[in-house]
PDB file of N, CA and C in Angstrom:
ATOM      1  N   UNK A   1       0.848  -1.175   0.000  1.00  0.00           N
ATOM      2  CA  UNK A   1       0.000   0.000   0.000  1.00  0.00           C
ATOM      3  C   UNK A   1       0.896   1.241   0.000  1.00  0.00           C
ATOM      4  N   UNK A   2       0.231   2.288  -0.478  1.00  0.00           N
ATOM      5  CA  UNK A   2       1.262   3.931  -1.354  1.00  0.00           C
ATOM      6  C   UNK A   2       0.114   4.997  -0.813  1.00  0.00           C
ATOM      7  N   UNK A   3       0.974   5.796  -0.863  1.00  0.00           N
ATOM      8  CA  UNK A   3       0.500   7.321  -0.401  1.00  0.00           C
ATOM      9  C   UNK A   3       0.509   7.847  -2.011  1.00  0.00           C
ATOM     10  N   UNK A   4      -0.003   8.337  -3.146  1.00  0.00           N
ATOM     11  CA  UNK A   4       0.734   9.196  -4.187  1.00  0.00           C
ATOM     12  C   UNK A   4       0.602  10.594  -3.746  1.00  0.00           C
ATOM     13  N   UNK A   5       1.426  11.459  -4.731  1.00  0.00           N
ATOM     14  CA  UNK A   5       1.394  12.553  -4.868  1.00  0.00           C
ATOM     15  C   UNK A   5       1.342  13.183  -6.135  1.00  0.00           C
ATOM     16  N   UNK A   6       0.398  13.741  -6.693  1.00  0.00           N
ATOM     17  CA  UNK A   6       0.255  14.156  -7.621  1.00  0.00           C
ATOM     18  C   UNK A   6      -0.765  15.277  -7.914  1.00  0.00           C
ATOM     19  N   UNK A   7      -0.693  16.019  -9.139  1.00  0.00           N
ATOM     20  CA  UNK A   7      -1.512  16.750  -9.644  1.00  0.00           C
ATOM     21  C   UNK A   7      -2.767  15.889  -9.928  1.00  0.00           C
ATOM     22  N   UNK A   8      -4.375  16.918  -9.631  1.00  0.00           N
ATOM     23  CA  UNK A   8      -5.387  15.926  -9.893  1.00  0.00           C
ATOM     24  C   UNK A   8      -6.140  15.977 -10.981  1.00  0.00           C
ATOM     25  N   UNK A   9      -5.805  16.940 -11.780  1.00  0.00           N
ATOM     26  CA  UNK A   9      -6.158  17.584 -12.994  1.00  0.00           C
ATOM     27  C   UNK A   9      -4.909  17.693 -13.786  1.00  0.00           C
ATOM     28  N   UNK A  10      -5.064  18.023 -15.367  1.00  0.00           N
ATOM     29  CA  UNK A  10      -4.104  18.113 -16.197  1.00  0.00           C
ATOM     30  C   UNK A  10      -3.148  19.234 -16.036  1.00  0.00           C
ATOM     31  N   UNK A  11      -1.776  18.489 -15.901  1.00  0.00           N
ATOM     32  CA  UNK A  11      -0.761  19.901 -15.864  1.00  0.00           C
ATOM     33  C   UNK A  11       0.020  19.489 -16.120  1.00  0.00           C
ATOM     34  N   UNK A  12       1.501  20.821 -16.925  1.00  0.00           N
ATOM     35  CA  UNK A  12       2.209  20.292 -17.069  1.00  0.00           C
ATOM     36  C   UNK A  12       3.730  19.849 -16.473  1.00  0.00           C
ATOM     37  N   UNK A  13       3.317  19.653 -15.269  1.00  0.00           N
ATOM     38  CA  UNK A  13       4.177  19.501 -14.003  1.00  0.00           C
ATOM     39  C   UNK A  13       5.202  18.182 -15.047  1.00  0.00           C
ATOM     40  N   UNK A  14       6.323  18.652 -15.153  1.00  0.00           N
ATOM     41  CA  UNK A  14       6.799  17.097 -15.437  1.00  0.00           C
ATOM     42  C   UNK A  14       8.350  17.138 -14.775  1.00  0.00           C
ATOM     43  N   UNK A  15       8.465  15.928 -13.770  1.00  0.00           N
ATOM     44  CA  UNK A  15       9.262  15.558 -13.181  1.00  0.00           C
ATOM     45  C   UNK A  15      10.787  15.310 -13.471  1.00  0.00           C
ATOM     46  N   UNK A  16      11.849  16.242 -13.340  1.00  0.00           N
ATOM     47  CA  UNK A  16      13.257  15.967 -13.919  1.00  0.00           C
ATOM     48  C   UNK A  16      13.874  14.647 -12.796  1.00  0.00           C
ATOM     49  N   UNK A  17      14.024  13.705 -13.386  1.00  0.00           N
ATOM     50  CA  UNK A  17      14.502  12.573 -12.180  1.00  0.00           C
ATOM     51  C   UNK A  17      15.421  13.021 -11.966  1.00  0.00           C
ATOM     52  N   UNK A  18      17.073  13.547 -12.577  1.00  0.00           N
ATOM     53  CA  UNK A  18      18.378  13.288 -12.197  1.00  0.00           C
ATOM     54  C   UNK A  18      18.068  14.747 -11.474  1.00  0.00           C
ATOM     55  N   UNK A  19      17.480  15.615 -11.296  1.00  0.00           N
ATOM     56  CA  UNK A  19      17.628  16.772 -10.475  1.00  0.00           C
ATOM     57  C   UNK A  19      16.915  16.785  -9.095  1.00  0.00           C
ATOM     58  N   UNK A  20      15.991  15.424  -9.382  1.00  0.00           N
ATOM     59  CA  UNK A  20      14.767  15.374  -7.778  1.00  0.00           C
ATOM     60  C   UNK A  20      15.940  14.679  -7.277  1.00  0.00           C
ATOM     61  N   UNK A  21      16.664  13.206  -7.969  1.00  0.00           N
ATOM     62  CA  UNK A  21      17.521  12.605  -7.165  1.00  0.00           C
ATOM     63  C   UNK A  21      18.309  13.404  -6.595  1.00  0.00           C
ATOM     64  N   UNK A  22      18.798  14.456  -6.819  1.00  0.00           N
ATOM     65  CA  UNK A  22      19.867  15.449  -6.251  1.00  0.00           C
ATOM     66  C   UNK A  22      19.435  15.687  -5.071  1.00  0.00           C
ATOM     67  N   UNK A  23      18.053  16.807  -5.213  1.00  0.00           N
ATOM     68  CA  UNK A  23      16.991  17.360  -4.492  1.00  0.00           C
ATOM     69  C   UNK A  23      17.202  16.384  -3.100  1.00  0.00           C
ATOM     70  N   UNK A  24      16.690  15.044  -3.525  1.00  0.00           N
ATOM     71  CA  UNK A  24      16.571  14.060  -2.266  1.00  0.00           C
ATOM     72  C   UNK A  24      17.528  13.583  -1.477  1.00  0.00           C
ATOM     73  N   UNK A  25      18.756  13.482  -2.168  1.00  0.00           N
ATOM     74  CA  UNK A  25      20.103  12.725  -1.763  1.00  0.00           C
ATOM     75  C   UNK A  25      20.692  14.146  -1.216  1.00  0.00           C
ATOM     76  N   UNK A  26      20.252  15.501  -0.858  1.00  0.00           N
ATOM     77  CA  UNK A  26      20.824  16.346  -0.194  1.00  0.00           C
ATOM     78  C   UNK A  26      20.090  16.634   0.659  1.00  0.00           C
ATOM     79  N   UNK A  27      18.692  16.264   0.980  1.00  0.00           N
ATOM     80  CA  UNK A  27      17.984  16.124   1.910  1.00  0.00           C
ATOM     81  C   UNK A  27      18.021  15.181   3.244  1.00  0.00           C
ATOM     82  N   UNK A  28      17.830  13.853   2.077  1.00  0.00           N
ATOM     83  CA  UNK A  28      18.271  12.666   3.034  1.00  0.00           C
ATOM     84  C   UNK A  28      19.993  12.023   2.988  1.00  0.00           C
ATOM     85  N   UNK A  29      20.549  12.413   3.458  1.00  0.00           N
ATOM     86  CA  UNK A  29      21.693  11.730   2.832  1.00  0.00           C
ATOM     87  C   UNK A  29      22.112  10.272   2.737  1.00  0.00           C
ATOM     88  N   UNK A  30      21.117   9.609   3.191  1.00  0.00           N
ATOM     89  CA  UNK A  30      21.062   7.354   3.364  1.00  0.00           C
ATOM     90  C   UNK A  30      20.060   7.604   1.847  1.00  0.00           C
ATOM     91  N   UNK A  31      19.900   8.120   1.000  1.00  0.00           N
ATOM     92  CA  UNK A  31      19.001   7.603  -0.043  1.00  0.00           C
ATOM     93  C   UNK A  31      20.092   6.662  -1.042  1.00  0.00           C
ATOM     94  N   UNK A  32      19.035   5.554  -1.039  1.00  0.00           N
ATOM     95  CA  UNK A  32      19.690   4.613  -1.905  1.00  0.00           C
ATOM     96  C   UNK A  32      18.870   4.490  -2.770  1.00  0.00           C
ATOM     97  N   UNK A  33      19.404   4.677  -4.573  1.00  0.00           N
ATOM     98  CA  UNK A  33      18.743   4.472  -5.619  1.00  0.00           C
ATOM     99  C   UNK A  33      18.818   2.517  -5.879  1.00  0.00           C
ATOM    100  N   UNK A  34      17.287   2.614  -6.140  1.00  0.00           N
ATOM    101  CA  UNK A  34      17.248   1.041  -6.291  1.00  0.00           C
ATOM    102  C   UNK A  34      17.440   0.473  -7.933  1.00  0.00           C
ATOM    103  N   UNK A  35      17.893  -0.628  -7.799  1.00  0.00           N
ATOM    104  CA  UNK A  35      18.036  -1.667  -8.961  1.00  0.00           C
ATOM    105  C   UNK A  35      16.849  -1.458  -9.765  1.00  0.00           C
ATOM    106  N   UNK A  36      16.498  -1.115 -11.332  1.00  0.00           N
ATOM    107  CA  UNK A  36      14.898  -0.943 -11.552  1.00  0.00           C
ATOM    108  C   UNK A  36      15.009  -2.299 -11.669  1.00  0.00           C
ATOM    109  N   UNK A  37      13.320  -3.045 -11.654  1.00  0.00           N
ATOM    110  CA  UNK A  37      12.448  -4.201 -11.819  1.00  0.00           C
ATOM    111  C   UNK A  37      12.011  -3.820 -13.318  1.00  0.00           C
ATOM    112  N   UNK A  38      12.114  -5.670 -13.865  1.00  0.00           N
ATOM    113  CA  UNK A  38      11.905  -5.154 -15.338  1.00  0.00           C
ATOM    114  C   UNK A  38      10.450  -5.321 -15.270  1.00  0.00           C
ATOM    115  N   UNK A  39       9.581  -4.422 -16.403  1.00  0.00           N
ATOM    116  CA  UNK A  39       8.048  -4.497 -16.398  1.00  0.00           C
ATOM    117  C   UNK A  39       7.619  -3.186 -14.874  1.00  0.00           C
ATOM    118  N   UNK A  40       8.793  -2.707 -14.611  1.00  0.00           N
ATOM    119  CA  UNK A  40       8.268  -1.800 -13.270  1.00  0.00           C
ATOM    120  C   UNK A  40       7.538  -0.192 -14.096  1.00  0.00           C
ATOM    121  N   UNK A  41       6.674   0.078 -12.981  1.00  0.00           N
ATOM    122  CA  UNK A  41       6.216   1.704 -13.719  1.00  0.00           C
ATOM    123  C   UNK A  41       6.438   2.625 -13.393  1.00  0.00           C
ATOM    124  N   UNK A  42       8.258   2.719 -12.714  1.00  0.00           N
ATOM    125  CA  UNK A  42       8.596   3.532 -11.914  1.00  0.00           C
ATOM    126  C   UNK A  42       9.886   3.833 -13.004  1.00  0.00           C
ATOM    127  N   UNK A  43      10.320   5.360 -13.259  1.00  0.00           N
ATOM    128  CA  UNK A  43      11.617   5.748 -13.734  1.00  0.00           C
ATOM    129  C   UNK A  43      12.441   5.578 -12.312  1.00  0.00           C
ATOM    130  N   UNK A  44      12.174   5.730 -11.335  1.00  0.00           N
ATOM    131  CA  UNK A  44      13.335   5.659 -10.300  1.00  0.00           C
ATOM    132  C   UNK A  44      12.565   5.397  -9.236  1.00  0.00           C
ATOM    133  N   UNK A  45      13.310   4.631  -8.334  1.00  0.00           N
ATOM    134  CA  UNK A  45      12.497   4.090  -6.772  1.00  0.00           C
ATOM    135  C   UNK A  45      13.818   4.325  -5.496  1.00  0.00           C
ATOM    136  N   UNK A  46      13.256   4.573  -4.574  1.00  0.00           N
ATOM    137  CA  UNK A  46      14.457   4.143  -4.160  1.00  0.00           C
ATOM    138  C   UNK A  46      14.044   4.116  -2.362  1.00  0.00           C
ATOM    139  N   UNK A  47      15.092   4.298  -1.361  1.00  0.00           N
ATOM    140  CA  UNK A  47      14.769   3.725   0.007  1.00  0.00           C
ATOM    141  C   UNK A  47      16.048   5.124   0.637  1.00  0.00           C
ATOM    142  N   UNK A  48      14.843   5.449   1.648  1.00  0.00           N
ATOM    143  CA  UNK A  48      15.625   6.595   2.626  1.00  0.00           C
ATOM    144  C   UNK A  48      15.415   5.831   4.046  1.00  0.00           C
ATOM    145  N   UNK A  49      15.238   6.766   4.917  1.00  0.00           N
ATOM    146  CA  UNK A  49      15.277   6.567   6.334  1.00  0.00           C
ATOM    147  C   UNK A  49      14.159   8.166   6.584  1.00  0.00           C
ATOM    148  N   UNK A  50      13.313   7.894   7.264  1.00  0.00           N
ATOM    149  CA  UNK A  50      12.467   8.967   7.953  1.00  0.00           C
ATOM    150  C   UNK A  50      11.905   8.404   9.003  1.00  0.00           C
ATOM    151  N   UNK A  51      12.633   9.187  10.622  1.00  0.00           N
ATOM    152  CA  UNK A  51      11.980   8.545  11.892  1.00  0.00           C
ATOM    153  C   UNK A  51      12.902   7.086  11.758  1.00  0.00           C
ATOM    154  N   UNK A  52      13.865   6.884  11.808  1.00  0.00           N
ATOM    155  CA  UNK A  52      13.989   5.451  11.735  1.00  0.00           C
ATOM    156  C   UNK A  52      13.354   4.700  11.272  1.00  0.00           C
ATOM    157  N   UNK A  53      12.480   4.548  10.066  1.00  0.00           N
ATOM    158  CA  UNK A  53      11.748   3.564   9.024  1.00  0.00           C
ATOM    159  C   UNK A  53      12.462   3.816   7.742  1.00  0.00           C
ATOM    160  N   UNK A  54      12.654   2.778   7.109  1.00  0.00           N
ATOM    161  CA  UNK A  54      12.894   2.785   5.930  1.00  0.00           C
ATOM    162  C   UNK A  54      11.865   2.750   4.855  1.00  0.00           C
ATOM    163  N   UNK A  55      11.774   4.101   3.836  1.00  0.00           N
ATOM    164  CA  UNK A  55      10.649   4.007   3.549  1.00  0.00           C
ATOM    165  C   UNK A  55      10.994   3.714   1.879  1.00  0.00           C
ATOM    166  N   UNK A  56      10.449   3.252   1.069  1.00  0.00           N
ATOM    167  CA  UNK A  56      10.660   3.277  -0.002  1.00  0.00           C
ATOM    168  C   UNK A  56       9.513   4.461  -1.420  1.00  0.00           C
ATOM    169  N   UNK A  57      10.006   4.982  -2.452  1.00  0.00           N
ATOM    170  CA  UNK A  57       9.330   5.576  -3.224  1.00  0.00           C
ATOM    171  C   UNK A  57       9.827   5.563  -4.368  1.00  0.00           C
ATOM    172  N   UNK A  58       9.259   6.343  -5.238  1.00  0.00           N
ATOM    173  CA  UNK A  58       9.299   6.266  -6.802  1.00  0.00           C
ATOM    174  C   UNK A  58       8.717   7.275  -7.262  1.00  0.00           C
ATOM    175  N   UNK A  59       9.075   7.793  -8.542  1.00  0.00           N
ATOM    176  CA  UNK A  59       8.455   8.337  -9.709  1.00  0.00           C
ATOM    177  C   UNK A  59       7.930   7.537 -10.710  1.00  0.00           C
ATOM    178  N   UNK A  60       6.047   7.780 -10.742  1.00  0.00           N
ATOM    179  CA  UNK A  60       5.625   7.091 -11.713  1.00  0.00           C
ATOM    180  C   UNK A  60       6.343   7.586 -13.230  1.00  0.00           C
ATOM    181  N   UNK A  61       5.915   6.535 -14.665  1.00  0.00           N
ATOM    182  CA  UNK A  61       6.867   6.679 -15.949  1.00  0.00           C
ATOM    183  C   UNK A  61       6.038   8.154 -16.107  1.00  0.00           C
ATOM    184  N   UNK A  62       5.263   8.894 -15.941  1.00  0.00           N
ATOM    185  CA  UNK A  62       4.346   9.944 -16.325  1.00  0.00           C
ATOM    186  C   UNK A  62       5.198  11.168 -15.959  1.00  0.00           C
ATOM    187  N   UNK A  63       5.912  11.055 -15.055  1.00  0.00           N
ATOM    188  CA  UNK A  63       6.563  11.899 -14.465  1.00  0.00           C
ATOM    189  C   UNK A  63       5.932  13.048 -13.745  1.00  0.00           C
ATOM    190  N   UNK A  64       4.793  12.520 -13.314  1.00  0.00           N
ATOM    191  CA  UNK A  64       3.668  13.809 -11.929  1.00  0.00           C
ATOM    192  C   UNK A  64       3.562  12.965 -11.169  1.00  0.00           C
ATOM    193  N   UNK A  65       3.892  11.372 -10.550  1.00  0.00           N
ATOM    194  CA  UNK A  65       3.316  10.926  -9.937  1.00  0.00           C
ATOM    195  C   UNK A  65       4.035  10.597  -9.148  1.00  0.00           C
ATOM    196  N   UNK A  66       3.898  11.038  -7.784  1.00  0.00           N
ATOM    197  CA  UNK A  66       5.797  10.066  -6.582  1.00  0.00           C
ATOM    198  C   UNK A  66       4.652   9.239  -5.506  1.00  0.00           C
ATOM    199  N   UNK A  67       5.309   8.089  -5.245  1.00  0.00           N
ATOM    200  CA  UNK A  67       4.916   7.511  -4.752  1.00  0.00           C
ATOM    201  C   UNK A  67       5.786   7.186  -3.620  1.00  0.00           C
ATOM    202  N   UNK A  68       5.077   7.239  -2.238  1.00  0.00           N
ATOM    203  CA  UNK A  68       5.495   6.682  -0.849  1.00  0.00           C
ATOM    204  C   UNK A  68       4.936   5.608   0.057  1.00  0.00           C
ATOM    205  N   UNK A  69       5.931   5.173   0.769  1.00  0.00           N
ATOM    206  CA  UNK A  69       5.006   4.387   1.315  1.00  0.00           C
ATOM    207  C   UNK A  69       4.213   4.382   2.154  1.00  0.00           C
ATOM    208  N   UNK A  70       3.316   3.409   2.472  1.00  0.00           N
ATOM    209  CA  UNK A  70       2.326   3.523   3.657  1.00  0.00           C
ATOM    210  C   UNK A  70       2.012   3.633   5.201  1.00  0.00           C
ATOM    211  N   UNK A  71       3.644   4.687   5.212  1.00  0.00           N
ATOM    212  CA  UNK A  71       3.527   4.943   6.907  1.00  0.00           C
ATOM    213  C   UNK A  71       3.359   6.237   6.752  1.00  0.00           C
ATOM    214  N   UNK A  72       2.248   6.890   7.520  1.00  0.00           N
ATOM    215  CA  UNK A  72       1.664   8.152   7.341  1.00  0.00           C
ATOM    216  C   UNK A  72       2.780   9.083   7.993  1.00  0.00           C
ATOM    217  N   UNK A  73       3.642   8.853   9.105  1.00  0.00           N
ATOM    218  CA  UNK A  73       4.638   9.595   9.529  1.00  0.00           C
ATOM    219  C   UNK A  73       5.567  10.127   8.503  1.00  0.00           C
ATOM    220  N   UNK A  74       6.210   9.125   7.828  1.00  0.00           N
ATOM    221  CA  UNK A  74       7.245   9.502   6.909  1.00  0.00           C
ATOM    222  C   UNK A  74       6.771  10.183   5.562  1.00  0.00           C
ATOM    223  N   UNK A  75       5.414   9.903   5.196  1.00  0.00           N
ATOM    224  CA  UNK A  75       4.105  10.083   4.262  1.00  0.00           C
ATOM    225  C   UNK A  75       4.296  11.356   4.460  1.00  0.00           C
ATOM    226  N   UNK A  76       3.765  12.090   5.303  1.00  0.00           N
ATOM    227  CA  UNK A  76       3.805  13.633   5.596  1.00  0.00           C
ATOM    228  C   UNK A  76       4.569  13.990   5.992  1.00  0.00           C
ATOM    229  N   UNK A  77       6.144  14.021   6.246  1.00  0.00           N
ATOM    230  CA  UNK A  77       7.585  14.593   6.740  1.00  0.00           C
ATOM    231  C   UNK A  77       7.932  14.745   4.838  1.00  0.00           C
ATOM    232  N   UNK A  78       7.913  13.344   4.477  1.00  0.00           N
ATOM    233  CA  UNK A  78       8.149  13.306   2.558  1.00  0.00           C
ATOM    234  C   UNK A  78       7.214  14.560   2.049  1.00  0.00           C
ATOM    235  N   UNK A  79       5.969  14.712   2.641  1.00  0.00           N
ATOM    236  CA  UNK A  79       4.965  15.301   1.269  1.00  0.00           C
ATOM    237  C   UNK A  79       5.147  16.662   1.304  1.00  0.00           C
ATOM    238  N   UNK A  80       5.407  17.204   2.681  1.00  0.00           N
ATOM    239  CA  UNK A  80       5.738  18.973   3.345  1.00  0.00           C
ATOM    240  C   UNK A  80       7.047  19.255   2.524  1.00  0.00           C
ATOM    241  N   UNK A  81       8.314  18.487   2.772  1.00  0.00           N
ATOM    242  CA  UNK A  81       9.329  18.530   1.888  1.00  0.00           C
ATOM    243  C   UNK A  81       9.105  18.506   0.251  1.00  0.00           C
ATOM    244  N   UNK A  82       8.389  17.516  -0.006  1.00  0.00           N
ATOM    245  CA  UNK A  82       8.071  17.441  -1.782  1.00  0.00           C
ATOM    246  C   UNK A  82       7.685  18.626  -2.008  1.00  0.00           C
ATOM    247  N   UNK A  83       6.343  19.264  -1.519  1.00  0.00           N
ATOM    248  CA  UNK A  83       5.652  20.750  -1.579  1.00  0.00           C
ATOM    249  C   UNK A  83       6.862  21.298  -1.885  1.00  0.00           C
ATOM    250  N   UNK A  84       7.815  21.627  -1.790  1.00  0.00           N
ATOM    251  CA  UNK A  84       8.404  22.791  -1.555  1.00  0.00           C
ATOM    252  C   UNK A  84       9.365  22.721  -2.496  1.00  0.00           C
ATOM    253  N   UNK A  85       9.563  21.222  -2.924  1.00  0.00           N
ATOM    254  CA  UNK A  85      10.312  20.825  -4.298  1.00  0.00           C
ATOM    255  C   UNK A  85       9.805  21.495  -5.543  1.00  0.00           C
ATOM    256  N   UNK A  86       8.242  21.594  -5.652  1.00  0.00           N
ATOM    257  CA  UNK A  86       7.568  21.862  -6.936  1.00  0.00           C
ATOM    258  C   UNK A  86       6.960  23.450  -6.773  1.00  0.00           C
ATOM    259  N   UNK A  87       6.937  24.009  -8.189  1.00  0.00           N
ATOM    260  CA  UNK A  87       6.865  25.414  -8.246  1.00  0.00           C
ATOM    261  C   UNK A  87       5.245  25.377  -7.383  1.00  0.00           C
ATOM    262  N   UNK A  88       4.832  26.635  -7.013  1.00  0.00           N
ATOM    263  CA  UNK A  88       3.600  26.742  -6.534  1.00  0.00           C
ATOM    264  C   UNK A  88       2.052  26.569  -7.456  1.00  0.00           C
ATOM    265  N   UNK A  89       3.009  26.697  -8.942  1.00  0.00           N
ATOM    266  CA  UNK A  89       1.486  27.028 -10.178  1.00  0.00           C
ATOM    267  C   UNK A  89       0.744  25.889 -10.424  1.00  0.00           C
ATOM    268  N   UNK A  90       1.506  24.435  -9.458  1.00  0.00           N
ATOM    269  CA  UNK A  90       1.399  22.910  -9.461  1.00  0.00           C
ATOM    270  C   UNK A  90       0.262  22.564  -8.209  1.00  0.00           C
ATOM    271  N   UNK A  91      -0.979  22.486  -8.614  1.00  0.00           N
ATOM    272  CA  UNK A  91      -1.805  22.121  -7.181  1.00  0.00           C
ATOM    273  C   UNK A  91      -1.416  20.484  -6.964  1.00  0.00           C
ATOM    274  N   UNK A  92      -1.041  19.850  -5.516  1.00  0.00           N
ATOM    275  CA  UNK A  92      -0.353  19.191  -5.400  1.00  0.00           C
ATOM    276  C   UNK A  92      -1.487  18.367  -4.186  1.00  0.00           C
ATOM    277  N   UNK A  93      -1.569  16.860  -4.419  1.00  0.00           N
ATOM    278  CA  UNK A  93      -2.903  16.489  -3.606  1.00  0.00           C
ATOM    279  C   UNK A  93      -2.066  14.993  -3.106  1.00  0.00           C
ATOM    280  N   UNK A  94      -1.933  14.939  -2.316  1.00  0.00           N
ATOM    281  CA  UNK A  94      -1.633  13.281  -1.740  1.00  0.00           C
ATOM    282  C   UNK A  94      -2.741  12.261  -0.980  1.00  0.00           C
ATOM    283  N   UNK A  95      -2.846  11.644  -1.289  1.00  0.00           N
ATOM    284  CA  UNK A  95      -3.655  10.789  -1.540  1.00  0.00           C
ATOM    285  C   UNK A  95      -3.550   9.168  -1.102  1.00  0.00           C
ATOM    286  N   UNK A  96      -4.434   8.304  -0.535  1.00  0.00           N
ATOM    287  CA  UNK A  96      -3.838   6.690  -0.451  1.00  0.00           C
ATOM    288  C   UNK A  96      -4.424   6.080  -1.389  1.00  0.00           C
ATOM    289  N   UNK A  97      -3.561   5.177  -1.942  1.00  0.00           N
ATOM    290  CA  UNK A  97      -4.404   4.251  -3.032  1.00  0.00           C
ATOM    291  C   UNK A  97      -5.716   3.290  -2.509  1.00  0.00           C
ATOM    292  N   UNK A  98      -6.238   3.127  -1.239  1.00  0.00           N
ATOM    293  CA  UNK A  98      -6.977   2.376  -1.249  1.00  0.00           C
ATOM    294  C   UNK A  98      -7.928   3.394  -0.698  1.00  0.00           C
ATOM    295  N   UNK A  99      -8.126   4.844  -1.263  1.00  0.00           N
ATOM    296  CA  UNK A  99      -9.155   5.681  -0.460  1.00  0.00           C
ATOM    297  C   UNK A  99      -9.722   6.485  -1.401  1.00  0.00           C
ATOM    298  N   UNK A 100     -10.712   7.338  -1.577  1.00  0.00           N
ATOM    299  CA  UNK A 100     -11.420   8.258  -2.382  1.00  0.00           C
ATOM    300  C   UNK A 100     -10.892   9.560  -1.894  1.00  0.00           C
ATOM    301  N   UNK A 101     -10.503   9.745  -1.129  1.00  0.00           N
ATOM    302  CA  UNK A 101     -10.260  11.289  -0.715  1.00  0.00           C
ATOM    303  C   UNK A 101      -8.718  11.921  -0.833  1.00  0.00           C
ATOM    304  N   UNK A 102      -8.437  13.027  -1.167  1.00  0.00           N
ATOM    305  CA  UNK A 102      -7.564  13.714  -1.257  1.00  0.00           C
ATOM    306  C   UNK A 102      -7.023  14.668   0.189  1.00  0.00           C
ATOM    307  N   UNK A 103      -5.972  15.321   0.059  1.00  0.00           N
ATOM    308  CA  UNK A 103      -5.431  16.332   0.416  1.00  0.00           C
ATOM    309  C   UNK A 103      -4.697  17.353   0.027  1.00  0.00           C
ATOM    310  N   UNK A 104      -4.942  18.834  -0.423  1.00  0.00           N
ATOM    311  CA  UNK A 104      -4.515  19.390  -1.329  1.00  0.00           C
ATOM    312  C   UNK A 104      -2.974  19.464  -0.341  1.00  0.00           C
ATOM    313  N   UNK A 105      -1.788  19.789  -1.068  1.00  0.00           N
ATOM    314  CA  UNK A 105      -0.852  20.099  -0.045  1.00  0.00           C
ATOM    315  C   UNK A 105      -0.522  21.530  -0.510  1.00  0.00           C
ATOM    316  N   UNK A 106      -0.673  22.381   0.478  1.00  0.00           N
ATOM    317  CA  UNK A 106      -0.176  23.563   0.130  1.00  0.00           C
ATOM    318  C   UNK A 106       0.816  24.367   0.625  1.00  0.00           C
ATOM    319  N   UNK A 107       0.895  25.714   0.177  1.00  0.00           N
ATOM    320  CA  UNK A 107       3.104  25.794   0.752  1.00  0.00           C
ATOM    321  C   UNK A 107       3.029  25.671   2.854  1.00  0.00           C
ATOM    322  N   UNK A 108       1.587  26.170   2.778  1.00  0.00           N
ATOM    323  CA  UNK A 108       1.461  26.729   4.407  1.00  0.00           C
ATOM    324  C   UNK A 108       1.167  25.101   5.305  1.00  0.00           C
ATOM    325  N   UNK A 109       1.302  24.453   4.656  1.00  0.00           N
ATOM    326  CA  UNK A 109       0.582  22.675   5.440  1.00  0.00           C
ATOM    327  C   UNK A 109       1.579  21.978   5.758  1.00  0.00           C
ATOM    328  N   UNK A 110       1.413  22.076   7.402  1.00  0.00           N
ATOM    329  CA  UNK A 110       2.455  21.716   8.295  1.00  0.00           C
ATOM    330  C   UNK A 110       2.452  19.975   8.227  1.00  0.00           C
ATOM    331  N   UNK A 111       2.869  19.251   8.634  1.00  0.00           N
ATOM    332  CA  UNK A 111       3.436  17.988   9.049  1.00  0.00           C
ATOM    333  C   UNK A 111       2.183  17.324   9.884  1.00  0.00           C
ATOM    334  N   UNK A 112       1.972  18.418  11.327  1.00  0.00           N
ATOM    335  CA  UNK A 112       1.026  17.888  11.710  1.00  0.00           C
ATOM    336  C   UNK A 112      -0.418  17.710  11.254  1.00  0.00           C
ATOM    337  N   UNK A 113      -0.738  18.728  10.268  1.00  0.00           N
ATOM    338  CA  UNK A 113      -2.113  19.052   9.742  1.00  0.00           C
ATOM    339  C   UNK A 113      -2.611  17.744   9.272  1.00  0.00           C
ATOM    340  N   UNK A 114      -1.124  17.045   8.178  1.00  0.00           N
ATOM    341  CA  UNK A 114      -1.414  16.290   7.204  1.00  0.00           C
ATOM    342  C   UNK A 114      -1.211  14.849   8.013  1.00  0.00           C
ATOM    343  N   UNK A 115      -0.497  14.514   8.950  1.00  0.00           N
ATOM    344  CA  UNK A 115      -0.221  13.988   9.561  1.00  0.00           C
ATOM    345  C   UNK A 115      -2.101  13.215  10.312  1.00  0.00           C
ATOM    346  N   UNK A 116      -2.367  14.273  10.884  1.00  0.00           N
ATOM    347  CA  UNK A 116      -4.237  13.968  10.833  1.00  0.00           C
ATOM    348  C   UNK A 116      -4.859  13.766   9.906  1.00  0.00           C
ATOM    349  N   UNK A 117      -4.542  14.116   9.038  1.00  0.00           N
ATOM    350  CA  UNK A 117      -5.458  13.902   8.010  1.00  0.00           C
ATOM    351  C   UNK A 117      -5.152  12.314   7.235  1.00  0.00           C
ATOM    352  N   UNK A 118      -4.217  11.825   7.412  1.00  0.00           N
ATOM    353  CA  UNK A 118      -3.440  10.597   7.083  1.00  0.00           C
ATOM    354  C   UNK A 118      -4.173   9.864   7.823  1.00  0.00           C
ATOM    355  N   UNK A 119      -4.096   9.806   9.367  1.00  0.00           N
ATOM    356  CA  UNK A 119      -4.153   8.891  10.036  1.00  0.00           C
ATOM    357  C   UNK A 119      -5.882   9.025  10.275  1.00  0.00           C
ATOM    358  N   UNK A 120      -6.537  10.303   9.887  1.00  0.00           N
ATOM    359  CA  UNK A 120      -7.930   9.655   9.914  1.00  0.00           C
ATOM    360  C   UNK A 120      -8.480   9.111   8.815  1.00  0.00           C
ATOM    361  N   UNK A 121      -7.810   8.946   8.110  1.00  0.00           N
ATOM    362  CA  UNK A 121      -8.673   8.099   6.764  1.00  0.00           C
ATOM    363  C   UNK A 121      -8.942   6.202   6.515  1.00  0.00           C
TER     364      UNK A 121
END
C-alpha cells in the first residue's frame, strides 16, 4: 500500500529525475537508488530513512506521480518537503491508493495538519 502525490487535474508539471535525485540525496543523505524491476512503472524508486523507518518511493513513468510508502509519519515529513520541491502554479494532492479522498498540499501545510489527516482516513 502507497500514499501518491500528484496533480489531480491536467498539468504540465513534469518531473526531472536526475535533479529530484539530487533534491533528495541532499535532503536525506542514506538515499539509496534502487536496482529498476523489469516491467516496473517507476523511472526511479528508491529507500531513505524517515523517523527510523525505511521508507521506499518512486516516480511514476508519467513523471507527476511520486509515490510513498504507507507509513503516514514519513508520508507527511516526505509530502511537506516534496511541496516545496515543486513550483507553486502545481496544485499538489496526496492521496492513499486504497481511499477516495484527497489532500490538497499547500506551501502553508504543516506535518502535523497532514499527519491527521493521514491517520484519519
Amino acid at each position: 500500500m502507497a500514499y501518491f502525490i500528484s496533480p489531480l487535474e491536467e498539468s504540465d508539471l513534469e518531473l526531472q529525475v536526475e535533479t529530484f535525485v539530487q533534491q533528495l540525496g541532499a535532503h536525506w543523505p542514506d538515499l539509496e537508488i534502487l536496482k529498476p524491476v523489469p516491467g516496473d512503472t517507476y523511472l526511479v524508486s528508491w529507500s531513505l530513512s524517515i523517523e527510523g523507518f525505511r521508507q521506499l518511493g518512486g516516480i511514476q513513468m508519467g513523471r507527476q506521480i511520486v509515490s510513498i510508502d504507507d507509513f503516514p509519519l514519513g508520508a507527511a515529513k516526505f509530502a511537506v518537503w516534496y511541496r516545496t520541491q515543486i513550483p507553486s502554479k502545481h496544485k499538489l494532492f496526496i492521496y492513499h491508493e486504497s481511499s477516495d479522498q484527497e489532500f490538497e498540499l499547500l506551501s502553508t501545510t504543516t506535518e502535523e495538519e497532514l499527519l491527521n489527516m493521514l491517520n484519519s482516513d
